[in-house]
PDB file of N, CA and C in Angstrom:
ATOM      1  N   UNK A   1      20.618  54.159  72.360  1.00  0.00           N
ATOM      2  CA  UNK A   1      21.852  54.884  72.416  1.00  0.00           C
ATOM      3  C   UNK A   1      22.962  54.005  72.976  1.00  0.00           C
ATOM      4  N   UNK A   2      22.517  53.564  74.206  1.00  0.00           N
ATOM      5  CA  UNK A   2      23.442  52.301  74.479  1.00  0.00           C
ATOM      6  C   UNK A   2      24.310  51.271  73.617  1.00  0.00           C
ATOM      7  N   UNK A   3      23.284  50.800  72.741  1.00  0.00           N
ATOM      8  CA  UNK A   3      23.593  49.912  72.009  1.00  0.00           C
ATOM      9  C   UNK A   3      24.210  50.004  70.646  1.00  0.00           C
ATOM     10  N   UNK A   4      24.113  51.377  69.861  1.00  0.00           N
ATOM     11  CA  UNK A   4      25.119  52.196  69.236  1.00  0.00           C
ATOM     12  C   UNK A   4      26.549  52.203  69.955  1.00  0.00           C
ATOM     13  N   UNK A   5      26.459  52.862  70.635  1.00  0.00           N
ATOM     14  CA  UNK A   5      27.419  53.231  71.731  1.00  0.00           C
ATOM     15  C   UNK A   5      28.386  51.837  72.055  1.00  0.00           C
ATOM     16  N   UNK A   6      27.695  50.748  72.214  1.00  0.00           N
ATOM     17  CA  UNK A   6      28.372  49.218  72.116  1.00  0.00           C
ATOM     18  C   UNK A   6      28.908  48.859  71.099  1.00  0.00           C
ATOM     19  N   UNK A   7      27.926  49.295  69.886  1.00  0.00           N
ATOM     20  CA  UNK A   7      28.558  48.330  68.416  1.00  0.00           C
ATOM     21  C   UNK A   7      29.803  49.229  68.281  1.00  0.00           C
ATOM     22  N   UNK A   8      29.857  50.196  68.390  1.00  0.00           N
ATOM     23  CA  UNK A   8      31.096  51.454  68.008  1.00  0.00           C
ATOM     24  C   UNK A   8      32.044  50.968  68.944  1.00  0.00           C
ATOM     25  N   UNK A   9      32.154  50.608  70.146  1.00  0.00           N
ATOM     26  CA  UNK A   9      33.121  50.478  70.804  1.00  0.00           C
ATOM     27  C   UNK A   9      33.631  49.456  70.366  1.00  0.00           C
ATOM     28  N   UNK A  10      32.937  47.810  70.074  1.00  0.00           N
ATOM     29  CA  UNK A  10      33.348  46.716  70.160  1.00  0.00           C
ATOM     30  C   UNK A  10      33.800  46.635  68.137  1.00  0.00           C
ATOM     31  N   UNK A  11      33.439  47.627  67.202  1.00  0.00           N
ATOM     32  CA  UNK A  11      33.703  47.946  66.329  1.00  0.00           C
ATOM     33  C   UNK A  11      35.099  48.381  66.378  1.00  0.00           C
ATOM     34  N   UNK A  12      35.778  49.271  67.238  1.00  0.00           N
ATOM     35  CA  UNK A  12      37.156  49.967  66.856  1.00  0.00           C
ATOM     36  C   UNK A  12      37.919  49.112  67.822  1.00  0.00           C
ATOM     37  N   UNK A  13      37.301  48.003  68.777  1.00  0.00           N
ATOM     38  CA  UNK A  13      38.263  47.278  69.682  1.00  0.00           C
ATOM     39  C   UNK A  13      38.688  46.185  68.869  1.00  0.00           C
ATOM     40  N   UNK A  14      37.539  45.362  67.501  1.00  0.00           N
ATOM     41  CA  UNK A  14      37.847  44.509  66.815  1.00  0.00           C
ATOM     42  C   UNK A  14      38.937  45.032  65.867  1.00  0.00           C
ATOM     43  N   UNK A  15      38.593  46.584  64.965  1.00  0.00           N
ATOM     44  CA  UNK A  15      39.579  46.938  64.145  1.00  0.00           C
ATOM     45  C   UNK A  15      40.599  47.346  64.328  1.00  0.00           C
ATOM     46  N   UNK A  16      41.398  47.771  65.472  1.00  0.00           N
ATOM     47  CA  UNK A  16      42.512  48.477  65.575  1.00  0.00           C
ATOM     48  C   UNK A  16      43.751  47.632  65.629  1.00  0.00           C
ATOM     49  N   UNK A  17      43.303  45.806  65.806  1.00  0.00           N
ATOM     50  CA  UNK A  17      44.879  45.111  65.334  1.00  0.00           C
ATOM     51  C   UNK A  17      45.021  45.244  63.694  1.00  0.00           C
ATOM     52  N   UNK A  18      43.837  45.426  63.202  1.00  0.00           N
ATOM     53  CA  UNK A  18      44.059  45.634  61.677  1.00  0.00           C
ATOM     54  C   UNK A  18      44.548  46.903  61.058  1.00  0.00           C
ATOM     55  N   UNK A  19      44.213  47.681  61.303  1.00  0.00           N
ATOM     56  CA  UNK A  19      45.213  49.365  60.952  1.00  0.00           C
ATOM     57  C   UNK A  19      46.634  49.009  61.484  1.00  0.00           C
ATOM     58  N   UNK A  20      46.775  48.475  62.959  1.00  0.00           N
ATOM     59  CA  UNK A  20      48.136  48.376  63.318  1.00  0.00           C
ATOM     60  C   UNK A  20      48.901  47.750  62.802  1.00  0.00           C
ATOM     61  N   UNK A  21      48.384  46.701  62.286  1.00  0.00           N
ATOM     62  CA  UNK A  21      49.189  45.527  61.611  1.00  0.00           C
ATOM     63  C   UNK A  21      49.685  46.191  59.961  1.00  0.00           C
ATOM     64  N   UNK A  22      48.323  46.918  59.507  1.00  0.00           N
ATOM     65  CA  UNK A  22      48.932  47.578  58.059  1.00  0.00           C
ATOM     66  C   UNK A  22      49.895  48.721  58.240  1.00  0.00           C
ATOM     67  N   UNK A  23      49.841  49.312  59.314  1.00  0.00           N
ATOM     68  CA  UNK A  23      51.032  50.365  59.332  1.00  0.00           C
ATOM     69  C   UNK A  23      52.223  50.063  59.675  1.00  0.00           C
ATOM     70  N   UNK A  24      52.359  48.824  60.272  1.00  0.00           N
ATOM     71  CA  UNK A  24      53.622  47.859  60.585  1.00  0.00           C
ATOM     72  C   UNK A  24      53.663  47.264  59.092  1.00  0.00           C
ATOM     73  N   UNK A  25      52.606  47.257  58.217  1.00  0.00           N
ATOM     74  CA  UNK A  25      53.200  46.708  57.343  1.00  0.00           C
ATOM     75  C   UNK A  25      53.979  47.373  56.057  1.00  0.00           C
ATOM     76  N   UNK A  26      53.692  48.717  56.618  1.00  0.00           N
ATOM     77  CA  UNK A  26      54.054  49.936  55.493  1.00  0.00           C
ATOM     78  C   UNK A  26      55.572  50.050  55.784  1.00  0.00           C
ATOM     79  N   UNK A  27      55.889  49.731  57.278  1.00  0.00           N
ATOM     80  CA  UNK A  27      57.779  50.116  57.636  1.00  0.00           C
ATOM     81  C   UNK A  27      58.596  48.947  56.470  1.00  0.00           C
ATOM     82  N   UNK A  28      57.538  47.446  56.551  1.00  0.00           N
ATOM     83  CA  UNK A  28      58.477  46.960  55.752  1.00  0.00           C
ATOM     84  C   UNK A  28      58.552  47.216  54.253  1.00  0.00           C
ATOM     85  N   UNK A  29      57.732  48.208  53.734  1.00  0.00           N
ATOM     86  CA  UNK A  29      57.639  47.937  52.531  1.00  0.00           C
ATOM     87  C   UNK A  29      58.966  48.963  51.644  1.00  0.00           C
ATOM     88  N   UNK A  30      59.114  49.584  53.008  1.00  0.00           N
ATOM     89  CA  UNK A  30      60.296  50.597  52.486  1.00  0.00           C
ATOM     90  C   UNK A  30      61.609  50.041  52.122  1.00  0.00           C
ATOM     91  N   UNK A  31      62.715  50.455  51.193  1.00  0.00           N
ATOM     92  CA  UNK A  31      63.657  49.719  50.803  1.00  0.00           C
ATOM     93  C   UNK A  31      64.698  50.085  52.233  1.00  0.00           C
ATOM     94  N   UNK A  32      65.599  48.744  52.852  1.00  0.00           N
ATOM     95  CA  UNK A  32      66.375  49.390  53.470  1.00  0.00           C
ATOM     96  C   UNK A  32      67.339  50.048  53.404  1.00  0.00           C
ATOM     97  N   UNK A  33      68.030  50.801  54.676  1.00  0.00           N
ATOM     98  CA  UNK A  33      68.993  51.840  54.594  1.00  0.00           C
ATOM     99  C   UNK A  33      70.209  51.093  54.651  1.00  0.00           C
ATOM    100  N   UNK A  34      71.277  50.738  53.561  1.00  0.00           N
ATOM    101  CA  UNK A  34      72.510  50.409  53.801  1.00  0.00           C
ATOM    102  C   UNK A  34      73.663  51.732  53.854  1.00  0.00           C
ATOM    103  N   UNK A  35      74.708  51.529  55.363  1.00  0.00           N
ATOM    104  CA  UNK A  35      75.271  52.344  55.543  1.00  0.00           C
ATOM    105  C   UNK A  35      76.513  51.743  55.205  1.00  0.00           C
ATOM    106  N   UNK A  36      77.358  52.275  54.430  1.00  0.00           N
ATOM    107  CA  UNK A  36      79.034  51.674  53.914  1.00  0.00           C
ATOM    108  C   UNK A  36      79.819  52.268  55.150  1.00  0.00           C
ATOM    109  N   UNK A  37      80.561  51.392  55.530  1.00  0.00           N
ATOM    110  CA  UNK A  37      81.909  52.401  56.317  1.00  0.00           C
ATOM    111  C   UNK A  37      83.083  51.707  55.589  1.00  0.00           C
ATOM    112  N   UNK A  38      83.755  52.644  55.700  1.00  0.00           N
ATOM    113  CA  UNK A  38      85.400  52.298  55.105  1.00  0.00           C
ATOM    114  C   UNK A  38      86.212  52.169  56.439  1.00  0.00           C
ATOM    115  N   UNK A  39      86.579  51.003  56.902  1.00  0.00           N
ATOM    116  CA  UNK A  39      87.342  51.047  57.853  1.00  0.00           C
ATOM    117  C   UNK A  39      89.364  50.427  57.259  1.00  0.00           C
ATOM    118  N   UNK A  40      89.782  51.913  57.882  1.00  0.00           N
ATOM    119  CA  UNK A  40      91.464  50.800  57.506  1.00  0.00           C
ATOM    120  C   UNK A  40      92.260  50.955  58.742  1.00  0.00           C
ATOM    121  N   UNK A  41      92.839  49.589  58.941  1.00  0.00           N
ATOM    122  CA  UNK A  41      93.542  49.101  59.959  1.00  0.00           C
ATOM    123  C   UNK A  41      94.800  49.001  59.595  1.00  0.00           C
ATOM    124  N   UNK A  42      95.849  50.068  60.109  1.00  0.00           N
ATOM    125  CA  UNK A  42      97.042  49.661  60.135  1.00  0.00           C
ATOM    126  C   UNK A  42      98.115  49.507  60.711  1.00  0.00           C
ATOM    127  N   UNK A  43      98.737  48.021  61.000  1.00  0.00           N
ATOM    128  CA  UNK A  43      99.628  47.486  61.894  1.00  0.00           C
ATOM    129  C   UNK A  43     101.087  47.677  61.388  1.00  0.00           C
ATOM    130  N   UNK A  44     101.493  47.809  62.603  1.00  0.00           N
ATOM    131  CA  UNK A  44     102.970  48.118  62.567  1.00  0.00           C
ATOM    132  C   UNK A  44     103.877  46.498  62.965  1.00  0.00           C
ATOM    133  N   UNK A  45     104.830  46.200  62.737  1.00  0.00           N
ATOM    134  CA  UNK A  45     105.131  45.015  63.299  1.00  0.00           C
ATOM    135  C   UNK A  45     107.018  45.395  63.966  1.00  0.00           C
ATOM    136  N   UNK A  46     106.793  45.711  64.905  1.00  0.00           N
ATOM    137  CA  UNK A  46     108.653  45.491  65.137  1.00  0.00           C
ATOM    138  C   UNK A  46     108.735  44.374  65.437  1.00  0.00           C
ATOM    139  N   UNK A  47     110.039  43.881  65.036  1.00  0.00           N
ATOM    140  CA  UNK A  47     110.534  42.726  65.041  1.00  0.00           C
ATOM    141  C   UNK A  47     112.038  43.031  65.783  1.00  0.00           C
ATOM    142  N   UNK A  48     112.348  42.785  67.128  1.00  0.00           N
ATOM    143  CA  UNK A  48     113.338  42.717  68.049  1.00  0.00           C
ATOM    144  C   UNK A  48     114.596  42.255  67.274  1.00  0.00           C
ATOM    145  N   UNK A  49     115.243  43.119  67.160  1.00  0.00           N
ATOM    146  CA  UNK A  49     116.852  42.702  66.937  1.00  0.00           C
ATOM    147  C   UNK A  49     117.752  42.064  67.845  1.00  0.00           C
ATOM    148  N   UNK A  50     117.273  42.107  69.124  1.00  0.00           N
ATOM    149  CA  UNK A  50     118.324  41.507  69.932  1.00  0.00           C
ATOM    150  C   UNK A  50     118.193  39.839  69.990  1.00  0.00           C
ATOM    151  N   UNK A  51     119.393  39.278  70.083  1.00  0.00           N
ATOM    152  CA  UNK A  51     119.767  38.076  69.834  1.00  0.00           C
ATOM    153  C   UNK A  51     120.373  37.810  71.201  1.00  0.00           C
ATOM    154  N   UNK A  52     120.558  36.608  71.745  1.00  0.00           N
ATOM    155  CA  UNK A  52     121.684  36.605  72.622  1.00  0.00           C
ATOM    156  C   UNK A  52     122.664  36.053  72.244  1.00  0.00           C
ATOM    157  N   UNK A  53     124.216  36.560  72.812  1.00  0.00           N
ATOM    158  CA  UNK A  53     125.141  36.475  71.881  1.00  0.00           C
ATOM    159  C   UNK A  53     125.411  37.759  70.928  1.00  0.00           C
ATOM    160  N   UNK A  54     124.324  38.851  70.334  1.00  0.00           N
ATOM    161  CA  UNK A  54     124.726  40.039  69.654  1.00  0.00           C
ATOM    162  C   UNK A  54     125.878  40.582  70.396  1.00  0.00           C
ATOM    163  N   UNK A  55     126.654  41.297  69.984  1.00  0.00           N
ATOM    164  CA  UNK A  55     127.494  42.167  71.038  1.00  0.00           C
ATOM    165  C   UNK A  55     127.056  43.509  70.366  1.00  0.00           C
ATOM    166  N   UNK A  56     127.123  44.392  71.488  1.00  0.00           N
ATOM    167  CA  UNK A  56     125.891  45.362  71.591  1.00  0.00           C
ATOM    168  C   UNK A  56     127.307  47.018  71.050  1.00  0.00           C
ATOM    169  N   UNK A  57     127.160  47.525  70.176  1.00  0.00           N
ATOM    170  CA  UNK A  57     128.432  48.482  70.313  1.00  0.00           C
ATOM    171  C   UNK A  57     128.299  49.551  70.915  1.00  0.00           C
ATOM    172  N   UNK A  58     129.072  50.364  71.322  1.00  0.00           N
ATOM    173  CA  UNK A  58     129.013  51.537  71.903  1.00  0.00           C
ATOM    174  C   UNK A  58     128.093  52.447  71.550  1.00  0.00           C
ATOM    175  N   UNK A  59     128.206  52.753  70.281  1.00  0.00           N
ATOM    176  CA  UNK A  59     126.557  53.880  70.130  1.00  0.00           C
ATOM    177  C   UNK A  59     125.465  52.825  70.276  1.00  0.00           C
ATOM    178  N   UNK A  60     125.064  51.846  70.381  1.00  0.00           N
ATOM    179  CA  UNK A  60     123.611  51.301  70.846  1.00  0.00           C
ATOM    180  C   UNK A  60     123.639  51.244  72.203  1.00  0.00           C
ATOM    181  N   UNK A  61     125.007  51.630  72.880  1.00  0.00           N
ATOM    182  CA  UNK A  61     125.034  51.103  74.095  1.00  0.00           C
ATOM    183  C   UNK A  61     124.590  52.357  74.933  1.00  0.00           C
ATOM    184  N   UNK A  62     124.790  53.766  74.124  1.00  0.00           N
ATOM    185  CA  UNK A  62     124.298  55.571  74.957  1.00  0.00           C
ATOM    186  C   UNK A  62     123.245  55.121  74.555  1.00  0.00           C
ATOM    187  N   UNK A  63     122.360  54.776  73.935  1.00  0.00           N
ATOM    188  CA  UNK A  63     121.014  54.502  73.499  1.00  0.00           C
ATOM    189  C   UNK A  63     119.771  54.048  74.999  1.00  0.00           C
ATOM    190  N   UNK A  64     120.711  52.997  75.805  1.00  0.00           N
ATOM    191  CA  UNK A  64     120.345  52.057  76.626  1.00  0.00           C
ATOM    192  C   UNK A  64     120.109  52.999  77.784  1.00  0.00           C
ATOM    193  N   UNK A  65     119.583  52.815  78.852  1.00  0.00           N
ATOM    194  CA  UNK A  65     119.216  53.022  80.207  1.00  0.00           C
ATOM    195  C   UNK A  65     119.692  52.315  81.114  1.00  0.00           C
ATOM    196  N   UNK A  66     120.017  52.758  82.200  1.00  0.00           N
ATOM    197  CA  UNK A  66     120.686  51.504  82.824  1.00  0.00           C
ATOM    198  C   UNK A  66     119.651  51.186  84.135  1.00  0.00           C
ATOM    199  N   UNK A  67     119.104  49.717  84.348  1.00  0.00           N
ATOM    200  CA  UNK A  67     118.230  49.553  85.589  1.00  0.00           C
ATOM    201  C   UNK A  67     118.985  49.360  86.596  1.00  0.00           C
ATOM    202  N   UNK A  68     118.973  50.261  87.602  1.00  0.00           N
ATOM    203  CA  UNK A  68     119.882  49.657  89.029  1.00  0.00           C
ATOM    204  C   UNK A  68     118.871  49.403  89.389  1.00  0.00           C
ATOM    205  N   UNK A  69     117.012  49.824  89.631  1.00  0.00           N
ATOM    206  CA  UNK A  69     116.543  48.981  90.324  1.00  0.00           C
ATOM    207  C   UNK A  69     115.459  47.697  89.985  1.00  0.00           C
ATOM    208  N   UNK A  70     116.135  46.659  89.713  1.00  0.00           N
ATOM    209  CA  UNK A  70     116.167  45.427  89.166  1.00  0.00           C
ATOM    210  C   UNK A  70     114.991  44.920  89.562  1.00  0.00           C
ATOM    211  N   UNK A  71     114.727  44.947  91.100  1.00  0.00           N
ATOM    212  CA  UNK A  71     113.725  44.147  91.675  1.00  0.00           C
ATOM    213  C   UNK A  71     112.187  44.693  91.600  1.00  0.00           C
ATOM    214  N   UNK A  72     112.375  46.364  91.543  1.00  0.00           N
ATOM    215  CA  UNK A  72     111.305  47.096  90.599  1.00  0.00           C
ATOM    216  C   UNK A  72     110.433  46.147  89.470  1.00  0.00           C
ATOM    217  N   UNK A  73     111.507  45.900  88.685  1.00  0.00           N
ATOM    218  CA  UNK A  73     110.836  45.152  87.524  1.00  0.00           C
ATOM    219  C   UNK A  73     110.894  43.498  87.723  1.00  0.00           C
ATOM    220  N   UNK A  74     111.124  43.010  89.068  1.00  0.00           N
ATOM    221  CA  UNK A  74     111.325  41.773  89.340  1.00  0.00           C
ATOM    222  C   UNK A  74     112.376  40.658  88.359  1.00  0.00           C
ATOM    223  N   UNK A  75     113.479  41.469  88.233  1.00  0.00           N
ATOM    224  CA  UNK A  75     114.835  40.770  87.502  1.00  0.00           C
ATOM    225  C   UNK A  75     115.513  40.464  88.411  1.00  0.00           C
ATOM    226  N   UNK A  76     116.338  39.273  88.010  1.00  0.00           N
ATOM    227  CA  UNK A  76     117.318  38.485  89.142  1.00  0.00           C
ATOM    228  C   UNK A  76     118.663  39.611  89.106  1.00  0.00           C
ATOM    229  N   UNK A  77     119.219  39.666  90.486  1.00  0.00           N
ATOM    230  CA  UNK A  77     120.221  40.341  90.699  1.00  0.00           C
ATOM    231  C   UNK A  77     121.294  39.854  89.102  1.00  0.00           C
ATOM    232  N   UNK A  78     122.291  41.294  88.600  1.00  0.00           N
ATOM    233  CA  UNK A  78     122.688  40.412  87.710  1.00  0.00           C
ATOM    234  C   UNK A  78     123.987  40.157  88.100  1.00  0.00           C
ATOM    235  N   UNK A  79     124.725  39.165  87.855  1.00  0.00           N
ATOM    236  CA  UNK A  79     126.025  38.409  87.958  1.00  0.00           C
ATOM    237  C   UNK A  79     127.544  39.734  88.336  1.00  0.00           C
ATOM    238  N   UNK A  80     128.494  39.321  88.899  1.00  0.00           N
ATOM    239  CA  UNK A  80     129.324  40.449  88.428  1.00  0.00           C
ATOM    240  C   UNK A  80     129.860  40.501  87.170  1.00  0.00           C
ATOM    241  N   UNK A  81     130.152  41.286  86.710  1.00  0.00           N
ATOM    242  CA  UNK A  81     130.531  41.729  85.535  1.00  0.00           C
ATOM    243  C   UNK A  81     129.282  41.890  84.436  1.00  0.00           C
ATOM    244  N   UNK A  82     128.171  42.039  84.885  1.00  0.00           N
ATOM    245  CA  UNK A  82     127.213  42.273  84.108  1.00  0.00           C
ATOM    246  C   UNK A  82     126.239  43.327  84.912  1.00  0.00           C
ATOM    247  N   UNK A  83     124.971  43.547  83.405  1.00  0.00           N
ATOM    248  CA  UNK A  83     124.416  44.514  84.541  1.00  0.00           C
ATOM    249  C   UNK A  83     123.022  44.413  83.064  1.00  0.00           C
ATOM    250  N   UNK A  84     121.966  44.699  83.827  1.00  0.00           N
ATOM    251  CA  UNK A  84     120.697  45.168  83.349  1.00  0.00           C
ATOM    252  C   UNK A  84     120.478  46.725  82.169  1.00  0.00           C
ATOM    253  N   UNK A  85     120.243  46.503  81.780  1.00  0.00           N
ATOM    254  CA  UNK A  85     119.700  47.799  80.742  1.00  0.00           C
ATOM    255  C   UNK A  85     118.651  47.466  79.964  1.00  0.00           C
ATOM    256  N   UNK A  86     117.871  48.572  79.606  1.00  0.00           N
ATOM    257  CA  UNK A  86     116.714  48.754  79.299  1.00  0.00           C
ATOM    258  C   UNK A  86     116.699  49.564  77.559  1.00  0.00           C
ATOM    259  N   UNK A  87     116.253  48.768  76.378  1.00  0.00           N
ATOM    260  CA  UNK A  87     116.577  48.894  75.356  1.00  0.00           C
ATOM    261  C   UNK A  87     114.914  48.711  74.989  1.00  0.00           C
ATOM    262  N   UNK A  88     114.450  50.168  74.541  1.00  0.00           N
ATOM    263  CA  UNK A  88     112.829  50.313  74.210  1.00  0.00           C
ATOM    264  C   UNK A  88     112.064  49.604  75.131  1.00  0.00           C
ATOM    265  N   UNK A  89     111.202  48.577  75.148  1.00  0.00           N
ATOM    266  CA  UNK A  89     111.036  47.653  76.033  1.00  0.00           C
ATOM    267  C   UNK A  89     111.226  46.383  76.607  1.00  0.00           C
ATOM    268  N   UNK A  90     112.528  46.039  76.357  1.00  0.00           N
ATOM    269  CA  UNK A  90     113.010  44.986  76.641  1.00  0.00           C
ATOM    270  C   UNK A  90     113.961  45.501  77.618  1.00  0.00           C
ATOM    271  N   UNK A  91     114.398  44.392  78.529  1.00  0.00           N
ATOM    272  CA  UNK A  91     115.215  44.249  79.341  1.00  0.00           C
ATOM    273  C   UNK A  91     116.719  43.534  79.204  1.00  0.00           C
ATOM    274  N   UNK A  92     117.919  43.939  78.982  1.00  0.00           N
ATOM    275  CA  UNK A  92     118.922  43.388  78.143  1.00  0.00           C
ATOM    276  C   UNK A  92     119.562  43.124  79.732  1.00  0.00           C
ATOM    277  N   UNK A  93     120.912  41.802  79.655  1.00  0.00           N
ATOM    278  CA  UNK A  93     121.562  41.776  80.541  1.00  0.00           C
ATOM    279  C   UNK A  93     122.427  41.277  79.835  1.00  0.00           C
ATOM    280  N   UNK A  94     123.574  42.063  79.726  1.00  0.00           N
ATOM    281  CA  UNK A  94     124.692  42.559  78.915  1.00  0.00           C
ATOM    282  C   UNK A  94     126.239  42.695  79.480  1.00  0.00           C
ATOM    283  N   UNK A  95     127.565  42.129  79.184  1.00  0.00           N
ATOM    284  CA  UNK A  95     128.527  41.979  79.887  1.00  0.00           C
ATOM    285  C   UNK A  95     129.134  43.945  79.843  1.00  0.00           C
ATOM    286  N   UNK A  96     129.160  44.029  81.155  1.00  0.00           N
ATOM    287  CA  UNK A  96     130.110  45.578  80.810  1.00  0.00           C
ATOM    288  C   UNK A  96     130.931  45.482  80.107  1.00  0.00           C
ATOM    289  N   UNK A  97     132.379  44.896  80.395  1.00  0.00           N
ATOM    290  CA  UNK A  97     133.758  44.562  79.012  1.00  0.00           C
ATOM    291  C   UNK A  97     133.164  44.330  77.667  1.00  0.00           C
ATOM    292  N   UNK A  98     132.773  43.459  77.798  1.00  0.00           N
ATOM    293  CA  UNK A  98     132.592  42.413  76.279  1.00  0.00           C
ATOM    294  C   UNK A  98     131.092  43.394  75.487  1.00  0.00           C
ATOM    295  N   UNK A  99     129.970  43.508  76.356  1.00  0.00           N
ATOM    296  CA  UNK A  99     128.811  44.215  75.703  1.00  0.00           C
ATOM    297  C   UNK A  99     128.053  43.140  75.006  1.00  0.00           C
ATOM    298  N   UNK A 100     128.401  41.884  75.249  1.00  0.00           N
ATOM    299  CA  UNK A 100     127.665  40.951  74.969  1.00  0.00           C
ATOM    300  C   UNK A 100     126.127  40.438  75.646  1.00  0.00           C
ATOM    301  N   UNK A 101     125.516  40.282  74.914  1.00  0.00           N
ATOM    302  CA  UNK A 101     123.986  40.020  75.280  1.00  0.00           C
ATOM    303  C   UNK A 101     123.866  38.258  75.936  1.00  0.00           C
ATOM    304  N   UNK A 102     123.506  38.557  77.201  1.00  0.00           N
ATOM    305  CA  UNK A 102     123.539  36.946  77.788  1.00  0.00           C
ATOM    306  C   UNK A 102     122.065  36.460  78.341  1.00  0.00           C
ATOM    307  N   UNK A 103     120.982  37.615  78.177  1.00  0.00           N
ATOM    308  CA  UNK A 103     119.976  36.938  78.705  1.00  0.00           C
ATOM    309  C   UNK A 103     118.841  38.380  77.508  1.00  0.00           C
ATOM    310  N   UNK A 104     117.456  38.370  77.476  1.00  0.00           N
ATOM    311  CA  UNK A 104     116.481  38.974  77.054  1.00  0.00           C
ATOM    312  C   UNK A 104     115.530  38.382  77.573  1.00  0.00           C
ATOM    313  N   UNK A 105     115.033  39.972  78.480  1.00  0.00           N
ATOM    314  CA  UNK A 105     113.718  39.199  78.787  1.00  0.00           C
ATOM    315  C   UNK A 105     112.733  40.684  78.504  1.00  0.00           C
ATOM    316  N   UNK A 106     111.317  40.607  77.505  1.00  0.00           N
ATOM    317  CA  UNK A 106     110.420  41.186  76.917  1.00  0.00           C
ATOM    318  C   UNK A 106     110.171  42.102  77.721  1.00  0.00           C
ATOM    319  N   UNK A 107     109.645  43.410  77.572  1.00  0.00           N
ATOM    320  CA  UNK A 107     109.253  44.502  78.438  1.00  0.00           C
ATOM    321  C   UNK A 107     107.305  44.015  78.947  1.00  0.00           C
ATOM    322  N   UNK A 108     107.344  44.387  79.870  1.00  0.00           N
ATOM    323  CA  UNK A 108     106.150  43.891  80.354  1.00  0.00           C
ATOM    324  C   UNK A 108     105.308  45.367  80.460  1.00  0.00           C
TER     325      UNK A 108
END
């Protein structure tokens, strides 16, 4: 009985890399699953109109914000007769009289 009992054991300890190996070999036999995605990407591009030198007119000028606090956004005090404003995200420094554009610096 023993020795039954041995061949059977050392019987299913020899065969069981072989079933395992054929049922690993059945995953590959399946065709694989290709999944499509449709991906669409779409970019916008603004392209900044301000120039320095533009002179800025009165209706673009109600448009603007005005920064009094300068150092907030770490801008140099501006000159007299000029002053900071805030145009989407840029930072304009612009003559009050004239409305001329003398410096641009990018919104951060």
């Amino acid at each position: 009985m023993k020795k039954i009992f041995a061949a059977l054991l050392s019987a299913s300890i020899l065969l069981s890399p072989i079933v395992a190996s054929q049922a690993s070999a059945d995953d590959f036999r399946r065709p694989p699953v290709v999944v499509e995605k449709k991906v669409i990407v779409e970019r916008t591009v603004v392209r900044p109109h301000w120039k320095k030198g533009y002179r800025v007119t009165a209706g673009e000028r109600r448009g603007f914000s005005d920064v009094h606090d300068y150092r907030r956004y770490r801008l140099a005090p501006p000159p007299r007769g000029y002053r900071w404003v805030r145009a989407d995200h840029d930072f304009l420094l612009i003559g009050v009289t004239s409305g001329v554009i003398s410096s641009i610096i990018s919104g951060r």
